[in-house]
C-alpha atoms as a PDB file:
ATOM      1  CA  UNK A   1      -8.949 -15.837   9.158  1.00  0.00           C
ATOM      2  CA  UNK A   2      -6.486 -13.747   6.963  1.00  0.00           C
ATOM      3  CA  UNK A   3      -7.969 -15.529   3.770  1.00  0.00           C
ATOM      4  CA  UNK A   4     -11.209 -14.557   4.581  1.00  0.00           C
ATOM      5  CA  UNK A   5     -10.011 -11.021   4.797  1.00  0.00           C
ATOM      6  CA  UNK A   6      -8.227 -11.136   1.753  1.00  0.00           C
ATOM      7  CA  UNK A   7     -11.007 -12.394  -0.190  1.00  0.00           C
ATOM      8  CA  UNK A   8     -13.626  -9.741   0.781  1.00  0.00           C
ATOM      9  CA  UNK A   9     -10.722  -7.180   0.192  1.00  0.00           C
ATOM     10  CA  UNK A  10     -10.370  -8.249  -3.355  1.00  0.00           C
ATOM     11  CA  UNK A  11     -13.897  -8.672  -3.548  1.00  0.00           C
ATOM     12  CA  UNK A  12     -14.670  -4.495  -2.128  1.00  0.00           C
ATOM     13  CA  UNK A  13     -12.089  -3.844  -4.752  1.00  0.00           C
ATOM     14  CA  UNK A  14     -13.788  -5.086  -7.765  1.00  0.00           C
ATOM     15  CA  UNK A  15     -16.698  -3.845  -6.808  1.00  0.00           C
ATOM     16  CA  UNK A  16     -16.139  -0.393  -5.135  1.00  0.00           C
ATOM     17  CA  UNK A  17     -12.574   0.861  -7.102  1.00  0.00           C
ATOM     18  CA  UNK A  18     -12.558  -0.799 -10.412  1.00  0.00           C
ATOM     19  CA  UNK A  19     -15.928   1.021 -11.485  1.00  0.00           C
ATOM     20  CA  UNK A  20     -15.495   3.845  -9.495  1.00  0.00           C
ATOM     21  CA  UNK A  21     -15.380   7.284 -11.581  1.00  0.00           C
ATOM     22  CA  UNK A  22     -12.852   8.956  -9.893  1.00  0.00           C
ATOM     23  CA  UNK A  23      -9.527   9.687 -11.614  1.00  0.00           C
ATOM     24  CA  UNK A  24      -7.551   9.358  -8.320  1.00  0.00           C
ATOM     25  CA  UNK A  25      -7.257   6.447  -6.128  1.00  0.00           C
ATOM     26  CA  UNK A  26      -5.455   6.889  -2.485  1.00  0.00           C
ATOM     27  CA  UNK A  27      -5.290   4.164  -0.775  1.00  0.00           C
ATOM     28  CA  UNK A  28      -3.823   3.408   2.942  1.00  0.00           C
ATOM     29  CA  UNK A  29      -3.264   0.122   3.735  1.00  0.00           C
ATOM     30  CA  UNK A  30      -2.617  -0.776   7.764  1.00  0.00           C
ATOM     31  CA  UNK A  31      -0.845  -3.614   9.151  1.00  0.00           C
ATOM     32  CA  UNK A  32      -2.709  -6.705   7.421  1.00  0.00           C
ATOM     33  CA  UNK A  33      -4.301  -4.317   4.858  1.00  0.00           C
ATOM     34  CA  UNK A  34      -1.355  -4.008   3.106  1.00  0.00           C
ATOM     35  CA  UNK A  35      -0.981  -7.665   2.576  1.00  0.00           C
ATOM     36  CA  UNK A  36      -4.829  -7.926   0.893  1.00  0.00           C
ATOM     37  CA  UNK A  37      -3.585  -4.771  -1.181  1.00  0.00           C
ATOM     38  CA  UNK A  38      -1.418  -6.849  -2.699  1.00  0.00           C
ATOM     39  CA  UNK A  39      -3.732  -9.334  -3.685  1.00  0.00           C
ATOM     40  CA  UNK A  40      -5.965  -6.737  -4.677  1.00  0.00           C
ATOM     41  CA  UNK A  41      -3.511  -4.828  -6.881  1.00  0.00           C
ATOM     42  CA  UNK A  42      -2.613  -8.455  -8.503  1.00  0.00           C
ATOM     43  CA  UNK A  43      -6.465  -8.411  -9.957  1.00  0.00           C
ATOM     44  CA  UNK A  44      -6.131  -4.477 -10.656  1.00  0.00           C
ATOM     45  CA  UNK A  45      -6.930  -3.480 -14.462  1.00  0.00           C
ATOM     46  CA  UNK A  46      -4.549  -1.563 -16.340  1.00  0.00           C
ATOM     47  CA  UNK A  47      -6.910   1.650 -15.917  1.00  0.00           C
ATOM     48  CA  UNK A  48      -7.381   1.085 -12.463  1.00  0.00           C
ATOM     49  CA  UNK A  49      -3.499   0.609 -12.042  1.00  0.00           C
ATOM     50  CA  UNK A  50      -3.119   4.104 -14.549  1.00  0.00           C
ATOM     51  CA  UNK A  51      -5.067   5.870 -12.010  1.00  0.00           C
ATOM     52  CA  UNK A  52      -3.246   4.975  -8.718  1.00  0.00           C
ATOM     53  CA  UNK A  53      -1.434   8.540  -7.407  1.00  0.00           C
ATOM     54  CA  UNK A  54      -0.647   7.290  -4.405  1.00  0.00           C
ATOM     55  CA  UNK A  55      -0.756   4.640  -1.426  1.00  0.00           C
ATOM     56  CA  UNK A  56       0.572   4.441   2.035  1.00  0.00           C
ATOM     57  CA  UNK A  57       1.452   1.939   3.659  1.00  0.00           C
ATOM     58  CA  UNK A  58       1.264   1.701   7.751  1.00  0.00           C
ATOM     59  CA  UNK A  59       3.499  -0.841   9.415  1.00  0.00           C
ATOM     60  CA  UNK A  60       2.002  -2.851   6.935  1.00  0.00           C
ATOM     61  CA  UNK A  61       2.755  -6.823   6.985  1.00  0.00           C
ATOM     62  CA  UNK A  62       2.984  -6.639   3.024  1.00  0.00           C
ATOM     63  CA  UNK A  63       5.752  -8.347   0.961  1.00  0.00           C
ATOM     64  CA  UNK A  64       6.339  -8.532  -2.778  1.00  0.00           C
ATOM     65  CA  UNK A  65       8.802 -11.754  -2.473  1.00  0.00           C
ATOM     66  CA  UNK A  66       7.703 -15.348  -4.557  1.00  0.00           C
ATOM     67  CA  UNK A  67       4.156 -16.127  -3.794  1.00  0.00           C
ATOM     68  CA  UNK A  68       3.023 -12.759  -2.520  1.00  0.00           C
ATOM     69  CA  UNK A  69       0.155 -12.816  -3.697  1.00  0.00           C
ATOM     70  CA  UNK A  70      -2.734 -15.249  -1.391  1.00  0.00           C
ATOM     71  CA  UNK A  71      -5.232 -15.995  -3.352  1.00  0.00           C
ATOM     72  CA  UNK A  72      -3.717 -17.112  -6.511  1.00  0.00           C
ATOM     73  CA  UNK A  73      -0.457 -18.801  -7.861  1.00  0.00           C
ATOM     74  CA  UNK A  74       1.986 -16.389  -8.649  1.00  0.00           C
ATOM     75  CA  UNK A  75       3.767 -13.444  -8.325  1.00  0.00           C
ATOM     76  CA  UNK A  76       2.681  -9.469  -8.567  1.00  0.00           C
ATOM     77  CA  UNK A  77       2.447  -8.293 -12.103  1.00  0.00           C
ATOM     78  CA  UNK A  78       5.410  -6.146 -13.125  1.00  0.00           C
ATOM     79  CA  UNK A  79       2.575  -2.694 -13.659  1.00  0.00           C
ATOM     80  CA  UNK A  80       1.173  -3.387 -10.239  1.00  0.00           C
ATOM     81  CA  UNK A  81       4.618  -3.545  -9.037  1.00  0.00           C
ATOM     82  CA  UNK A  82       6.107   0.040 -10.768  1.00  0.00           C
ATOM     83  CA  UNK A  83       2.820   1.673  -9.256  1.00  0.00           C
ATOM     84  CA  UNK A  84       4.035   0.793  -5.783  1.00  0.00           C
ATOM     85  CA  UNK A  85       7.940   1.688  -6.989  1.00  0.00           C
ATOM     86  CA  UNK A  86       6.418   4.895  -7.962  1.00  0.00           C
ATOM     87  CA  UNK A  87       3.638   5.783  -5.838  1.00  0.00           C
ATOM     88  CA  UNK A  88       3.860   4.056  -2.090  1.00  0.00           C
ATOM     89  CA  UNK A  89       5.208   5.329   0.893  1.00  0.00           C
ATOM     90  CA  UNK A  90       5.714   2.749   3.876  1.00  0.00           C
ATOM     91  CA  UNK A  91       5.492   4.272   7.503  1.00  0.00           C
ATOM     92  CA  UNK A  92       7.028   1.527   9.452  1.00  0.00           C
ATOM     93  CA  UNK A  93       6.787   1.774  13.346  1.00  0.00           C
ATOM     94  CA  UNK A  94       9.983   3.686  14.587  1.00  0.00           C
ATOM     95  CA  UNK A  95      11.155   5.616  17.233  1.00  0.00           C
ATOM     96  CA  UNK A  96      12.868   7.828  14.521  1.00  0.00           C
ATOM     97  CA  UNK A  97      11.096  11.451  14.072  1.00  0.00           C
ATOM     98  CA  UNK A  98       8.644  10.954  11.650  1.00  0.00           C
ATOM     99  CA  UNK A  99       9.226  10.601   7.913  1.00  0.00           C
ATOM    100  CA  UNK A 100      13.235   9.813   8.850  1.00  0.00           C
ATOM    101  CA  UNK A 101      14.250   7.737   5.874  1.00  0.00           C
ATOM    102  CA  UNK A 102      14.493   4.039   6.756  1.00  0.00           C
ATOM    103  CA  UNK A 103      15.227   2.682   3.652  1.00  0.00           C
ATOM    104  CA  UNK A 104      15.253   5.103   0.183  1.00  0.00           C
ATOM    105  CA  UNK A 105      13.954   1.432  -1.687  1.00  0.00           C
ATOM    106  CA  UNK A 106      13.112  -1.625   0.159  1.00  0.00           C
ATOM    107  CA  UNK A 107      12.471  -4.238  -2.375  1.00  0.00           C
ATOM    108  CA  UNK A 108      10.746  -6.690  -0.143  1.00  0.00           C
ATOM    109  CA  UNK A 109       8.247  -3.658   0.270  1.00  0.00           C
ATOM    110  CA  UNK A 110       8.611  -2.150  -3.186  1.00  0.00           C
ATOM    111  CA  UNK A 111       8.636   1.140  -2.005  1.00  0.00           C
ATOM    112  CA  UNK A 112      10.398   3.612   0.197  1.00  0.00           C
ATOM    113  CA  UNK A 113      10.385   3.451   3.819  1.00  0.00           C
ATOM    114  CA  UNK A 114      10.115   6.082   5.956  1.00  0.00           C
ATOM    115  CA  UNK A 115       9.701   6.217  10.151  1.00  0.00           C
ATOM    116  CA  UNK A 116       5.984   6.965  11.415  1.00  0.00           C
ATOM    117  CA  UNK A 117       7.281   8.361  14.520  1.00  0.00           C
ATOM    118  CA  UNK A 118       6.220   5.935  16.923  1.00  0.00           C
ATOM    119  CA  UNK A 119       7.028   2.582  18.121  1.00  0.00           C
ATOM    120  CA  UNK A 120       3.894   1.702  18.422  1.00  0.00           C
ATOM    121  CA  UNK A 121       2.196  -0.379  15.967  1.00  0.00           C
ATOM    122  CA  UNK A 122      -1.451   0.931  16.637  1.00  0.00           C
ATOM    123  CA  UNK A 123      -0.540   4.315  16.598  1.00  0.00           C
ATOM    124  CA  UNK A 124       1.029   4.657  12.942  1.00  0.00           C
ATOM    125  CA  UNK A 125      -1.920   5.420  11.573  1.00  0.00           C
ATOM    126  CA  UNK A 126      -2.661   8.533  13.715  1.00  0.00           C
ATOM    127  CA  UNK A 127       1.225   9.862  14.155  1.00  0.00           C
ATOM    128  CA  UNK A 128       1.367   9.617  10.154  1.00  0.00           C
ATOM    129  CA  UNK A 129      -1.242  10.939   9.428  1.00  0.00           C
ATOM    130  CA  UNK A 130      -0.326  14.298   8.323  1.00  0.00           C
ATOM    131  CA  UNK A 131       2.647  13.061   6.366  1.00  0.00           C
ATOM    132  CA  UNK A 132       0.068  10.741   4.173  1.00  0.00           C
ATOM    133  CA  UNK A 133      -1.856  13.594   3.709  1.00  0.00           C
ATOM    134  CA  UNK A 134       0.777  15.686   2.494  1.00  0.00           C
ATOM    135  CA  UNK A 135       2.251  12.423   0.378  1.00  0.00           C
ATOM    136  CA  UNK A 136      -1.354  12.260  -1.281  1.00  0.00           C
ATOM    137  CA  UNK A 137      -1.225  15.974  -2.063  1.00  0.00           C
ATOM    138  CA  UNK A 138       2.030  16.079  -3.543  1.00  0.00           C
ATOM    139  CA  UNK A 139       1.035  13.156  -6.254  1.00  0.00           C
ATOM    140  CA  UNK A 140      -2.330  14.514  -6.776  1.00  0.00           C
ATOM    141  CA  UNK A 141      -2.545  16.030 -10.539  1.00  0.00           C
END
């Protein structure tokens, strides 16, 4: 049930990121994951939002069109949507060496897309990995 995923997402994210301490938040989002980040970013505080550096996206099933957001009416908040304009990298499944530049802004994704390096939707995760890594470290302060 993708509700019932959703709402324990946005549930682990009130209780586990909002109050966290850190000053950095990372977050990777796969496939369906990407779609309850969404939702989740929708219910984000401002300070929560302010401390986003970066998120990656892997052939995630996310959108940002009318009614993105699941579990309530409406549309993702402008802040929620300049942190993934400004901090979100999407490696979509592609055959094209990795980080190959799919699209430089894709605003159904709100965010660059870049190739993963492998057709294979299971395997974004892994073949990207490195490229996240070095995405997180570049937006770290």
């Amino acid at each position: 049930d993708g509700m019932l995923h959703v709402r324990h997402s946005v549930q682990a994210w009130r209780a586990f990121v909002e109050g966290c301490a850190s000053t950095e938040i990372f977050v990777v989002a796969h496939s369906f994951g990407g779609a309850s980040l969404v939702d989740c970013l929708a219910i984000a505080s401002e300070s929560t939002l302010g401390r986003i550096r970066g998120v990656a996206f892997t052939d995630s099933v996310h959108w940002l069109g009318q009614g993105c957001v699941q579990l309530t009416d409406g549309d993702l908040p402008e802040a929620a949507r300049n942190v993934l304009k400004d901090c979100a990298l999407h490696w979509q499944a592609s055959e094209a060496p990795l980080d190959s530049e799919i699209d430089a802004f894709n605003e159904s994704c709100g965010c660059r897309c870049v190739s993963a390096g492998v057709a294979e939707h299971a395997s974004t995760n892994s073949f990207a990995c490195s490229s996240i890594f070095q995405h997180f470290a570049q937006r770290s302060r």
